[in-house]
PDB file of N, CA and C in Angstrom:
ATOM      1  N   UNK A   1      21.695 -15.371 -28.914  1.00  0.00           N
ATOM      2  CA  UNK A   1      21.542 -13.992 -28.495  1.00  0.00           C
ATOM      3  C   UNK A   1      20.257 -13.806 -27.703  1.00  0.00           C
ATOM      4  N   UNK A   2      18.935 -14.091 -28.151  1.00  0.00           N
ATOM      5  CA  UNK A   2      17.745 -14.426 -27.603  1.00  0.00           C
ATOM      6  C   UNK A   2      17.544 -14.584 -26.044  1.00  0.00           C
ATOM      7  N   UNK A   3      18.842 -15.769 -26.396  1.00  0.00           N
ATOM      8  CA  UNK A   3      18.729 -17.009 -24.838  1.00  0.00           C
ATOM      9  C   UNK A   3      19.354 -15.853 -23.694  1.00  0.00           C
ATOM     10  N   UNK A   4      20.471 -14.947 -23.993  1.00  0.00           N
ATOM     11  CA  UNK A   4      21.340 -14.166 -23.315  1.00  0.00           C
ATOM     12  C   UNK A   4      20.463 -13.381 -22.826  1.00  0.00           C
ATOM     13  N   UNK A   5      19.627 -12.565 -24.048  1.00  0.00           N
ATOM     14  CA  UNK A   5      18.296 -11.130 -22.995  1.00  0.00           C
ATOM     15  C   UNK A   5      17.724 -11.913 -22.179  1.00  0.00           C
ATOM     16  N   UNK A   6      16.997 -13.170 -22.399  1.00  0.00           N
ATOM     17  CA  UNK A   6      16.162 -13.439 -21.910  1.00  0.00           C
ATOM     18  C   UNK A   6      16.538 -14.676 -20.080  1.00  0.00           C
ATOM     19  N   UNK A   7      17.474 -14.708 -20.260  1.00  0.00           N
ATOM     20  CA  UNK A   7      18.202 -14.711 -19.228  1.00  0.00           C
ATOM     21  C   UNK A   7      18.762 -13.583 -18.113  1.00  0.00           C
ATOM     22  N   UNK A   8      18.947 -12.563 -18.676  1.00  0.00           N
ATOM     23  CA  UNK A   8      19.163 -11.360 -18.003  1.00  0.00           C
ATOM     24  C   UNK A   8      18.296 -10.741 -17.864  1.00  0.00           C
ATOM     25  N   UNK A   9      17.172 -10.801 -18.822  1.00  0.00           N
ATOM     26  CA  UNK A   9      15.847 -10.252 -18.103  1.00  0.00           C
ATOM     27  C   UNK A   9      14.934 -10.795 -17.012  1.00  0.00           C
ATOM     28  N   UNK A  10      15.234 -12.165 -17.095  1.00  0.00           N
ATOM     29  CA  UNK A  10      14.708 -13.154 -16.076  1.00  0.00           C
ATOM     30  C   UNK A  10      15.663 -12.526 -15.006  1.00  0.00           C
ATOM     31  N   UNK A  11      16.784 -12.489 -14.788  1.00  0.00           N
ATOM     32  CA  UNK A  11      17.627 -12.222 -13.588  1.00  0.00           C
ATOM     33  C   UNK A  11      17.187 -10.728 -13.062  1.00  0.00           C
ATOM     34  N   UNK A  12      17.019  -9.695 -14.054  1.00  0.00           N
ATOM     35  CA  UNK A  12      16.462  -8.728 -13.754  1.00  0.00           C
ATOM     36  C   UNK A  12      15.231  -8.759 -12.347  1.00  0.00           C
ATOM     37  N   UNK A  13      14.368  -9.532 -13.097  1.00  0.00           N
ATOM     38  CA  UNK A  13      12.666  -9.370 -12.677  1.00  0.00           C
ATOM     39  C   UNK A  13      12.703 -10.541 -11.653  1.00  0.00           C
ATOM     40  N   UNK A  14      13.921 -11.686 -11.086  1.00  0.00           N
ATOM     41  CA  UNK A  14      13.666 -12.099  -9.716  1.00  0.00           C
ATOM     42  C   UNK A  14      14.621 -10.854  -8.612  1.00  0.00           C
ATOM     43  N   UNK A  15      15.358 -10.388  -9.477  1.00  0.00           N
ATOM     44  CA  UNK A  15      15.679  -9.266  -8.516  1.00  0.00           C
ATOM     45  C   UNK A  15      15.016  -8.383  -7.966  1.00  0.00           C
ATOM     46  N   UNK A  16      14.127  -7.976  -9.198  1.00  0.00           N
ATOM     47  CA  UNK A  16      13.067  -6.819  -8.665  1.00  0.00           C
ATOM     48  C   UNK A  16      11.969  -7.164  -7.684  1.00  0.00           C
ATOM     49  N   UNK A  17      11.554  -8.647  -7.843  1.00  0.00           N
ATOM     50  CA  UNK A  17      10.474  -9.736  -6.880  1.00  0.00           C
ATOM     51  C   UNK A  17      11.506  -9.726  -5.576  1.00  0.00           C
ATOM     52  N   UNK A  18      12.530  -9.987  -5.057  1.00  0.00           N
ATOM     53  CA  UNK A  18      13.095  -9.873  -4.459  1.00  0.00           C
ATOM     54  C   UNK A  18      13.643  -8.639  -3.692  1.00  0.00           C
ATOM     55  N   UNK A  19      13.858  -7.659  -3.789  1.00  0.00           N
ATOM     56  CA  UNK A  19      13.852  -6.131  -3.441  1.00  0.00           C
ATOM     57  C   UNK A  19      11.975  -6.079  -3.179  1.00  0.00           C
ATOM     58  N   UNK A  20      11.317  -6.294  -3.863  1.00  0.00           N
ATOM     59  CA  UNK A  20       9.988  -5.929  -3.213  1.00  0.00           C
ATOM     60  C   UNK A  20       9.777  -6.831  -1.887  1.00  0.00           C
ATOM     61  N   UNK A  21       9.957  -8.134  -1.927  1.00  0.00           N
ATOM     62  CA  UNK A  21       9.853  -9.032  -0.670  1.00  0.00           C
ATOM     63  C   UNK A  21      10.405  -8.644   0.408  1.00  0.00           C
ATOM     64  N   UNK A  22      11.886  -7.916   0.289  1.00  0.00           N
ATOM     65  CA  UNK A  22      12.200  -7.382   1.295  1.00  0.00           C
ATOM     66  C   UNK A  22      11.806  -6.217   2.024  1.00  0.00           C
ATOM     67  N   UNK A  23      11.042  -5.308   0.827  1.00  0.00           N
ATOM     68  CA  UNK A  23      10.786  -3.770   1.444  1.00  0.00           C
ATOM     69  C   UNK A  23       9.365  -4.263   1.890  1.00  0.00           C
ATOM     70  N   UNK A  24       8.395  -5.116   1.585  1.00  0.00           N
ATOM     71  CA  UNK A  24       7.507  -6.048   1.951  1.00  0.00           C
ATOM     72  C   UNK A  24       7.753  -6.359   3.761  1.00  0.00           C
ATOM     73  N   UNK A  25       8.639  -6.991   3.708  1.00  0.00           N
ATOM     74  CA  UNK A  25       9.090  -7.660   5.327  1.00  0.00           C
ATOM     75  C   UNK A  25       9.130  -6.550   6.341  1.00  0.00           C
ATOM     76  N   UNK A  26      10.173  -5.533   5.361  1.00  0.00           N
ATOM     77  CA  UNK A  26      10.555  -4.503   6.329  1.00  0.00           C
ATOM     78  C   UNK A  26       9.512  -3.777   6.943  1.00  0.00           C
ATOM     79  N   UNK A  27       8.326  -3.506   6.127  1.00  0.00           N
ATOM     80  CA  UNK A  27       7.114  -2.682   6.388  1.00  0.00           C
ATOM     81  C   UNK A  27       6.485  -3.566   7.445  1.00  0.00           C
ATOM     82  N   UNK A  28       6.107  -5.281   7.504  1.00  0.00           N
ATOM     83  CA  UNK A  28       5.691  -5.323   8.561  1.00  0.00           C
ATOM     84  C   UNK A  28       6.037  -5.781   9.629  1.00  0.00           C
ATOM     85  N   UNK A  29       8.270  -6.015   9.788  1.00  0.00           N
ATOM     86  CA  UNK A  29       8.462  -5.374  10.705  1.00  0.00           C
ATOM     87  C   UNK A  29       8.052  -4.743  11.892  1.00  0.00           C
ATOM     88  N   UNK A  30       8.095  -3.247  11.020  1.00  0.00           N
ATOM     89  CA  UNK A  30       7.771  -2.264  11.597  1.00  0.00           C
ATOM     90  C   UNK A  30       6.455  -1.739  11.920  1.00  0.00           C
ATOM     91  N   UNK A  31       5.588  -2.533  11.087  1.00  0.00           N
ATOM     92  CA  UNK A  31       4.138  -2.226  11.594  1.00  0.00           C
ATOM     93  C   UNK A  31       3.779  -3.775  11.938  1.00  0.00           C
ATOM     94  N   UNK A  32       4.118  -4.620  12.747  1.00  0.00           N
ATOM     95  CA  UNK A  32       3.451  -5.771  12.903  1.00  0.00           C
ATOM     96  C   UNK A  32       1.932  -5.843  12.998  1.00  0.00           C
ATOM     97  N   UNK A  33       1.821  -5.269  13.188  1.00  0.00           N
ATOM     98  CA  UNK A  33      -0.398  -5.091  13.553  1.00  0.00           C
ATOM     99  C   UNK A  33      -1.311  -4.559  12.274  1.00  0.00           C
ATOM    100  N   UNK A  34      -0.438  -4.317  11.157  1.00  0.00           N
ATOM    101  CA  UNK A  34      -1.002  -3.816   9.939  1.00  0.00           C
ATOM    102  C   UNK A  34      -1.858  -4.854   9.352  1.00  0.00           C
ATOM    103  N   UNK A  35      -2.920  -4.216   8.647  1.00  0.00           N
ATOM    104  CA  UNK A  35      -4.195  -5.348   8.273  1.00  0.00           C
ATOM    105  C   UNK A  35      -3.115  -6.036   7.162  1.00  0.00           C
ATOM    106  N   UNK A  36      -3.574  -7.362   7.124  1.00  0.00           N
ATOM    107  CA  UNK A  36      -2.543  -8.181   6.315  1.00  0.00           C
ATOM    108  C   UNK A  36      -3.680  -8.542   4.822  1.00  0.00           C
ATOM    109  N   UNK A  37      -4.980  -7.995   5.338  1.00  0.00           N
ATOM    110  CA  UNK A  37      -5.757  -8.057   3.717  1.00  0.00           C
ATOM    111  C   UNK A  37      -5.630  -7.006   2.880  1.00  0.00           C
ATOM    112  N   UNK A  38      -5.270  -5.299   3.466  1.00  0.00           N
ATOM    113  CA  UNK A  38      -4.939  -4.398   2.428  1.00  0.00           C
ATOM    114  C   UNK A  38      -3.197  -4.072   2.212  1.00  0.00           C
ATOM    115  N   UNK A  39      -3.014  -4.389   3.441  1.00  0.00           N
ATOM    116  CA  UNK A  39      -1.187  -4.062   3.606  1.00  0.00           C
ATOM    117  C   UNK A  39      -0.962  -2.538   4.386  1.00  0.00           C
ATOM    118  N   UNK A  40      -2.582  -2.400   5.052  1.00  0.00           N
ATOM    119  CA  UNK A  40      -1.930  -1.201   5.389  1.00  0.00           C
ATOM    120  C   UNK A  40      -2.465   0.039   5.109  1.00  0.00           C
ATOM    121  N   UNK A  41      -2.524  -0.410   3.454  1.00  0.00           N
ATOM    122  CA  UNK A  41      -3.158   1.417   2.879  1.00  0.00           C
ATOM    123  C   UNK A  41      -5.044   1.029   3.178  1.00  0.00           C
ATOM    124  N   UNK A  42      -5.571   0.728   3.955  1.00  0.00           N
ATOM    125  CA  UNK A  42      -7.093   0.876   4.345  1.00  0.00           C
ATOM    126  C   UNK A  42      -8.089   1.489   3.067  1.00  0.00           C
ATOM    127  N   UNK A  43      -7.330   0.331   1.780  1.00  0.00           N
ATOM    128  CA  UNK A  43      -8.098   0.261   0.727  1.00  0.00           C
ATOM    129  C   UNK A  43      -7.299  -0.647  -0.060  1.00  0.00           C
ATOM    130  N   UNK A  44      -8.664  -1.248  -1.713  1.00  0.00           N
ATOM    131  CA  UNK A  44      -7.980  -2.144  -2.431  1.00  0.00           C
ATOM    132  C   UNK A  44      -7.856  -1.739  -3.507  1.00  0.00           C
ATOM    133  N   UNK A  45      -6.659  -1.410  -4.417  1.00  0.00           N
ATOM    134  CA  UNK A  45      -6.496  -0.690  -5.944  1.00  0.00           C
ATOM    135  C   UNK A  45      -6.762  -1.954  -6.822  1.00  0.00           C
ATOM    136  N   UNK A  46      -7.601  -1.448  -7.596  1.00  0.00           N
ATOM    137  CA  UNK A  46      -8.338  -2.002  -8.833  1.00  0.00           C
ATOM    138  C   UNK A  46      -7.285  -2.049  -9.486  1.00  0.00           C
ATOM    139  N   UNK A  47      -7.263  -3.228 -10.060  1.00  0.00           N
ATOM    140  CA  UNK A  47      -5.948  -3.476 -11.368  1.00  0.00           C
ATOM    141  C   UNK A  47      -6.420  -2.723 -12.669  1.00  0.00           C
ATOM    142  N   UNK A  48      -5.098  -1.680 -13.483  1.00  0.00           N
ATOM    143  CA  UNK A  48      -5.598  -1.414 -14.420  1.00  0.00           C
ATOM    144  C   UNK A  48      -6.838  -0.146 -14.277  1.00  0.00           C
ATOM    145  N   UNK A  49      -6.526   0.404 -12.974  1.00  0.00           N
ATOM    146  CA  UNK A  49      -7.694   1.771 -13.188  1.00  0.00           C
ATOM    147  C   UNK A  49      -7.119   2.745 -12.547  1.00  0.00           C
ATOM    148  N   UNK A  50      -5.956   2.786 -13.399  1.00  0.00           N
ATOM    149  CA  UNK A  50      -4.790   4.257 -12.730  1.00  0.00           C
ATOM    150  C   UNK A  50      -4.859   5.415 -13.798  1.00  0.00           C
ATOM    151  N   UNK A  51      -4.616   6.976 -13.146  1.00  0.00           N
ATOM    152  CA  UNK A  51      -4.385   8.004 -14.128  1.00  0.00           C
ATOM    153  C   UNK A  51      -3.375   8.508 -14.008  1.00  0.00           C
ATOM    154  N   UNK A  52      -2.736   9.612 -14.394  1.00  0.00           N
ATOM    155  CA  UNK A  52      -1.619  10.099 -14.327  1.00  0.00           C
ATOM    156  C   UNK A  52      -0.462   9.894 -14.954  1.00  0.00           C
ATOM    157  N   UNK A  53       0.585  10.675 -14.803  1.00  0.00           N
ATOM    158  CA  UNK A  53       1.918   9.795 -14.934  1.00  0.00           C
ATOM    159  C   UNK A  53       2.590   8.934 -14.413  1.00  0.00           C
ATOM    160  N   UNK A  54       3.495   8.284 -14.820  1.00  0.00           N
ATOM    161  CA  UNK A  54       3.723   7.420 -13.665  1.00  0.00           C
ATOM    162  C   UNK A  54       4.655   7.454 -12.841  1.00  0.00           C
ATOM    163  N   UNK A  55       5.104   8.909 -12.926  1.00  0.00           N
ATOM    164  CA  UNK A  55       6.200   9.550 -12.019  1.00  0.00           C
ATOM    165  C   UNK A  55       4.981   9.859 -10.399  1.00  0.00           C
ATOM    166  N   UNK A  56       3.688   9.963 -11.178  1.00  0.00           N
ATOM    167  CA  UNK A  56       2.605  10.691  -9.839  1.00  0.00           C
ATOM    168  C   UNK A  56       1.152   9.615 -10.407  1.00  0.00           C
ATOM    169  N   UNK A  57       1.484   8.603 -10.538  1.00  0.00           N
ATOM    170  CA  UNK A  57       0.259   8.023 -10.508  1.00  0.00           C
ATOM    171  C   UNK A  57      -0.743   7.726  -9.675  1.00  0.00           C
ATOM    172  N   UNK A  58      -1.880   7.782  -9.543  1.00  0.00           N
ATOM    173  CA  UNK A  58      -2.804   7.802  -8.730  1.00  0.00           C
ATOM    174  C   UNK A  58      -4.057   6.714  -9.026  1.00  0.00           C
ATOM    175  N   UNK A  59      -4.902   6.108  -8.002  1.00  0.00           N
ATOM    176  CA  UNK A  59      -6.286   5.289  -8.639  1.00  0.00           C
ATOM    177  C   UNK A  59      -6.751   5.950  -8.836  1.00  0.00           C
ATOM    178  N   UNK A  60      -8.024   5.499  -9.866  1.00  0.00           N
ATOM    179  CA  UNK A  60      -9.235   5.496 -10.319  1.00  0.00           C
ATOM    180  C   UNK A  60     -10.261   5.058  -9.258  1.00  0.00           C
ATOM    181  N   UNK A  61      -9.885   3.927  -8.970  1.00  0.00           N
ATOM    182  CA  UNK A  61     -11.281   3.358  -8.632  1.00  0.00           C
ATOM    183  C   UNK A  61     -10.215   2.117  -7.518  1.00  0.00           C
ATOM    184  N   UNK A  62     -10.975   2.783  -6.170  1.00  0.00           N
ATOM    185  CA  UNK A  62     -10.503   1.482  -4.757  1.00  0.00           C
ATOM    186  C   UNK A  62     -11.972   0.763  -4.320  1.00  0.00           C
ATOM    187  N   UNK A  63     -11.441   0.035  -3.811  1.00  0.00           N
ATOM    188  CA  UNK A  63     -12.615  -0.675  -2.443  1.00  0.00           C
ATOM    189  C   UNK A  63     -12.002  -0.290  -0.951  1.00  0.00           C
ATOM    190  N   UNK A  64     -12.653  -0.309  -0.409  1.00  0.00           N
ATOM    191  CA  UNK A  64     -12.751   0.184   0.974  1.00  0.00           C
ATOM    192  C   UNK A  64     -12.062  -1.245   1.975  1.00  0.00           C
ATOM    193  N   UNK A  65     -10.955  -1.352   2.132  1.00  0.00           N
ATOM    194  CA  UNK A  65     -10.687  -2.439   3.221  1.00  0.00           C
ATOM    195  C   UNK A  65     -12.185  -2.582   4.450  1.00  0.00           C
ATOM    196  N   UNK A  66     -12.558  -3.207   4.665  1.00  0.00           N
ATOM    197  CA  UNK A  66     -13.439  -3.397   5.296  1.00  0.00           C
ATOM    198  C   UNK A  66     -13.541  -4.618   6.786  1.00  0.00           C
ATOM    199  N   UNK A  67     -12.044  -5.378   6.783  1.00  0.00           N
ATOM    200  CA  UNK A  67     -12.020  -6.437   7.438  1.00  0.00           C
ATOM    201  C   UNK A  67     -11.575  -5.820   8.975  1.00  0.00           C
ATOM    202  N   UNK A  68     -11.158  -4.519   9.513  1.00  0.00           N
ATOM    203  CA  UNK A  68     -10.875  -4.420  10.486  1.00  0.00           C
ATOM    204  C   UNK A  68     -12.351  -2.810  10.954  1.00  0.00           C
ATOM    205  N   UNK A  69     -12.317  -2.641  12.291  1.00  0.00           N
ATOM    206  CA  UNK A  69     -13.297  -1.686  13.085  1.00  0.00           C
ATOM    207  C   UNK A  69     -13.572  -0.717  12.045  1.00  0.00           C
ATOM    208  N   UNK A  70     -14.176   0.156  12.528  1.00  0.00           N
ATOM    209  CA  UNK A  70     -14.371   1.531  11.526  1.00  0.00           C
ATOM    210  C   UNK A  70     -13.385   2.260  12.219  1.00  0.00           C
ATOM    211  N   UNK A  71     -12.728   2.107  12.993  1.00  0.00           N
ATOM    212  CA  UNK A  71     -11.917   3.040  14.355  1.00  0.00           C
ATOM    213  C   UNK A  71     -10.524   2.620  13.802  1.00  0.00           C
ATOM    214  N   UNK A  72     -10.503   1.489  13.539  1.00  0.00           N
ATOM    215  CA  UNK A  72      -9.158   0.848  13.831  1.00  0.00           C
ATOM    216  C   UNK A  72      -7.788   1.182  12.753  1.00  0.00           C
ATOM    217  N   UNK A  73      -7.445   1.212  13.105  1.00  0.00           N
ATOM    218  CA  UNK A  73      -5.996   1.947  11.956  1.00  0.00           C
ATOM    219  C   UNK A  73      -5.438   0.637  11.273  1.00  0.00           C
ATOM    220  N   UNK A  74      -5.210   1.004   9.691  1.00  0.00           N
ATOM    221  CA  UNK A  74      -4.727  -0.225   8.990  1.00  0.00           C
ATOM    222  C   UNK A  74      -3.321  -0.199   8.961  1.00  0.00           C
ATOM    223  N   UNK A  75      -2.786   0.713   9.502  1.00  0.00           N
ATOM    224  CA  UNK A  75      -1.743   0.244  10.087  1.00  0.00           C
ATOM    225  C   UNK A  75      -0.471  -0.093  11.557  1.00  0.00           C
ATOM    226  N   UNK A  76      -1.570   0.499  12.468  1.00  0.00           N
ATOM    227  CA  UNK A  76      -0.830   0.231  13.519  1.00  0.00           C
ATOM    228  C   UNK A  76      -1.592  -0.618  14.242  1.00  0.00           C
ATOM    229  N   UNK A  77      -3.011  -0.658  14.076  1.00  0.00           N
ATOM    230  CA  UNK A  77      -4.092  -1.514  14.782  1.00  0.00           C
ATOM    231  C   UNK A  77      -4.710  -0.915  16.040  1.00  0.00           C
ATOM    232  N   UNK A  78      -4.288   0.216  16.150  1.00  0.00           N
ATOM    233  CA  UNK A  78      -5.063   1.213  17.234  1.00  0.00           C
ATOM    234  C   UNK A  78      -6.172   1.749  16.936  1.00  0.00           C
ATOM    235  N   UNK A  79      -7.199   1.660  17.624  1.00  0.00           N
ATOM    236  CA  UNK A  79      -8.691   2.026  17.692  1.00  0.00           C
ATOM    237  C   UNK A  79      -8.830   3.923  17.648  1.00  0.00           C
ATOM    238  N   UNK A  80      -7.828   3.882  16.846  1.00  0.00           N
ATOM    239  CA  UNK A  80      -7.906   5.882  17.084  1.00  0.00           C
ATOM    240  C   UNK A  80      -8.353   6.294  15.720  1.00  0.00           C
ATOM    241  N   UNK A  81      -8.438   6.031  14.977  1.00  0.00           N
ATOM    242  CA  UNK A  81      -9.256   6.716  13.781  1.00  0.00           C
ATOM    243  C   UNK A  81     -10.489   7.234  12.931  1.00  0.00           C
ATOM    244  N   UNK A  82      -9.791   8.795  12.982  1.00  0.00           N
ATOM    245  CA  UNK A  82     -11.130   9.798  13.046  1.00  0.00           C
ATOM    246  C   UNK A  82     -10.907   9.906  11.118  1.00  0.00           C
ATOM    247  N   UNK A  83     -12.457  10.620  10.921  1.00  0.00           N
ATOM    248  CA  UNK A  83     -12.134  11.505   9.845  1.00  0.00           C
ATOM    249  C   UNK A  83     -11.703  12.929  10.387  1.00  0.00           C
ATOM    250  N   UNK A  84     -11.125  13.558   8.789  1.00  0.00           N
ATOM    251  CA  UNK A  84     -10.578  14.818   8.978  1.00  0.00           C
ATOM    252  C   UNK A  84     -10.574  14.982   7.434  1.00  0.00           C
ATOM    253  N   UNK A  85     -10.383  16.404   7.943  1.00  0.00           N
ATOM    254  CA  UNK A  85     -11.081  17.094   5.768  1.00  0.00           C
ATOM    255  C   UNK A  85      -8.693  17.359   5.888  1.00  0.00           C
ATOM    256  N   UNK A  86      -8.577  16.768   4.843  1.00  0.00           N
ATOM    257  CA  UNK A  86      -7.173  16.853   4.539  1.00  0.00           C
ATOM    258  C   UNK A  86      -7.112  17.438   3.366  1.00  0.00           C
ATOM    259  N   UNK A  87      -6.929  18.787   2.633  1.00  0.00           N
ATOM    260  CA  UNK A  87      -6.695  19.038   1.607  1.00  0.00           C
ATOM    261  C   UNK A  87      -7.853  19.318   0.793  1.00  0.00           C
ATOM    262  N   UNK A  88      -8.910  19.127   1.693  1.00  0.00           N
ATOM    263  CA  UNK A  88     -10.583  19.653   0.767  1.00  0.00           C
ATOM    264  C   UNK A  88     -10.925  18.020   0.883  1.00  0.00           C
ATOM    265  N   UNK A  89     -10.506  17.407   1.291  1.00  0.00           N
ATOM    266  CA  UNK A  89     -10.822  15.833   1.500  1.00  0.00           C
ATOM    267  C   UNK A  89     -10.973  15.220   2.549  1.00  0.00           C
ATOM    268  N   UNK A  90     -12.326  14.432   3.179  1.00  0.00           N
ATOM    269  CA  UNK A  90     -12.753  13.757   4.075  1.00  0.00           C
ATOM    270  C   UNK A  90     -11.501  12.675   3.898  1.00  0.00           C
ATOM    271  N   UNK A  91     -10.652  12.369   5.102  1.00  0.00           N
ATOM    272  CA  UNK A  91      -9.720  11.218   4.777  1.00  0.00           C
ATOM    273  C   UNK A  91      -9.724  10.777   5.963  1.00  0.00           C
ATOM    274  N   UNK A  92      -9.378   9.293   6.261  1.00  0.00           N
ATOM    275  CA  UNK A  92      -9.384   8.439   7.530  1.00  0.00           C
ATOM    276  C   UNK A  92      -7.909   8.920   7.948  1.00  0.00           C
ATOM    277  N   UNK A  93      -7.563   9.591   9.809  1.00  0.00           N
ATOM    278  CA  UNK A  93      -6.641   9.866   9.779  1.00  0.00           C
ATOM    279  C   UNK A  93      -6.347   8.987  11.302  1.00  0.00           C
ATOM    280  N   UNK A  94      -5.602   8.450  11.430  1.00  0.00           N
ATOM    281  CA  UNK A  94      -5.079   7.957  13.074  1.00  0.00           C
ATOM    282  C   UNK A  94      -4.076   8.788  13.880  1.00  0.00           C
ATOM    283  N   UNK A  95      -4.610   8.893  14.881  1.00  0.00           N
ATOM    284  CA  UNK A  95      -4.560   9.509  16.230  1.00  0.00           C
ATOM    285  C   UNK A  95      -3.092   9.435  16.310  1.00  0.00           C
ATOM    286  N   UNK A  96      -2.649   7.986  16.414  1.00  0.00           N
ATOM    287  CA  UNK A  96      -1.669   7.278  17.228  1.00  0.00           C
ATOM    288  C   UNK A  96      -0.766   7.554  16.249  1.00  0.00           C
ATOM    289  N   UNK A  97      -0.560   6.973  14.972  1.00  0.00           N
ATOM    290  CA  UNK A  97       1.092   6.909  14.221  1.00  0.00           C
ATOM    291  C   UNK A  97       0.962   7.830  13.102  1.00  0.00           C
ATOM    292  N   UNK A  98      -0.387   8.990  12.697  1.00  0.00           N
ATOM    293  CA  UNK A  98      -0.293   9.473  11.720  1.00  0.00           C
ATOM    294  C   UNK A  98      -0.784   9.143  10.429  1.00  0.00           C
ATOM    295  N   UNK A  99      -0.992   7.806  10.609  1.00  0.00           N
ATOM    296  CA  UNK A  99      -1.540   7.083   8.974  1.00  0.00           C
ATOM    297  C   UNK A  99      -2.546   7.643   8.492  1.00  0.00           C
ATOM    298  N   UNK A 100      -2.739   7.806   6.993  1.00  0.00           N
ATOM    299  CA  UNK A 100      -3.313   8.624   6.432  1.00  0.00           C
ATOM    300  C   UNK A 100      -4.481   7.767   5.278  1.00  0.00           C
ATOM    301  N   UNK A 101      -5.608   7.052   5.530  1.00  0.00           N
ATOM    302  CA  UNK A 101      -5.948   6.242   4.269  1.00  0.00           C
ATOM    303  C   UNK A 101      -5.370   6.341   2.654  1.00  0.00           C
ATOM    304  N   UNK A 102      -4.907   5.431   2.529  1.00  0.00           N
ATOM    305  CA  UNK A 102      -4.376   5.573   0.404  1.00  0.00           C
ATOM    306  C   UNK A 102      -2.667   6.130   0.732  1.00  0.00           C
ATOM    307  N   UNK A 103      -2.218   6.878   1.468  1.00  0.00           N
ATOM    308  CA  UNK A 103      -1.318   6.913   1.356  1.00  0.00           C
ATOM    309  C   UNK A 103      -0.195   7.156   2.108  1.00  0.00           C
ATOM    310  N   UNK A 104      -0.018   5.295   2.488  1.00  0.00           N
ATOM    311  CA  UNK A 104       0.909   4.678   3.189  1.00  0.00           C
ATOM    312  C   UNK A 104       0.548   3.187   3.279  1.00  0.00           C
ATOM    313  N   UNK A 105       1.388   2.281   2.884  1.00  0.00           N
ATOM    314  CA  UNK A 105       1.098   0.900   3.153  1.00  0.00           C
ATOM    315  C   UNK A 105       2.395   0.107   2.839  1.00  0.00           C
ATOM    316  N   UNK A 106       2.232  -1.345   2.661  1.00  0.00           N
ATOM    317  CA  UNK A 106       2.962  -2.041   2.341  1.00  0.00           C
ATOM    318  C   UNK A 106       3.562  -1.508   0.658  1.00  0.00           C
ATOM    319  N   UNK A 107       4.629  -1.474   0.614  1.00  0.00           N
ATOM    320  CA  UNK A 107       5.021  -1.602  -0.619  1.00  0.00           C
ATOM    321  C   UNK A 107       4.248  -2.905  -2.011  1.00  0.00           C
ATOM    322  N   UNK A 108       3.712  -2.568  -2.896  1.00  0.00           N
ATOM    323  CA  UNK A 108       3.665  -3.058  -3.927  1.00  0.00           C
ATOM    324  C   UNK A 108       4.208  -3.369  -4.937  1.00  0.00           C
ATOM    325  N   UNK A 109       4.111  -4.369  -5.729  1.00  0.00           N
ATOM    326  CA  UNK A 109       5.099  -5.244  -6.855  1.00  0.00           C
ATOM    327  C   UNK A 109       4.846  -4.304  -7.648  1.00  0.00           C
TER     328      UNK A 109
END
């Protein structure tokens, strides 16, 4: 009985590794020029320093992608990015495709 969950849970969780690889591909696809050290979201989430629910979870605590311009968009790679107060919030916003720092990037496992 053991061997049966644990077989179907294994089949489960390469499925789910698999559906992420693809929504993975698809994102850079479509953004080929996206920084390939954050994925995109022009920051790094700390493992384990989330609040919320997890219907609306949110970080605690990022690092600042730092490997591309101060200008440069982490995800289209265009040199257009200004700040702008978004919501009572200083946020990195690009000119060119809209990207918004923290939220938009590569899909995560």
């Amino acid at each position: 009985m053991n061997d049966d969950y644990n077989m179907s849970y294994l089949g489960e969780e390469d499925s789910y590794w698999k559906e992420v690889a693809e929504r993975q591909e698809a994102y850079y696809k479509k953004w080929p020029n996206a920084c390939r050290s954050c994925g995109g979201w022009g920051m790094h989430f700390i493992p384990g320093k989330f609040s919320g629910p997890p219907e609306d979870c949110y970080p605690d605590e990022v690092d600042m992608c730092d490997k591309l311009d101060d200008d440069q968009c982490h995800r289209c790679g265009a040199h257009d990015v200004v700040m702008k107060v978004v919501a009572g919030y200083e946020t990195l916003v690009c000119k060119s495709c809209g990207w918004m720092s923290g939220e938009d990037g590569c899909p995560q496992g």
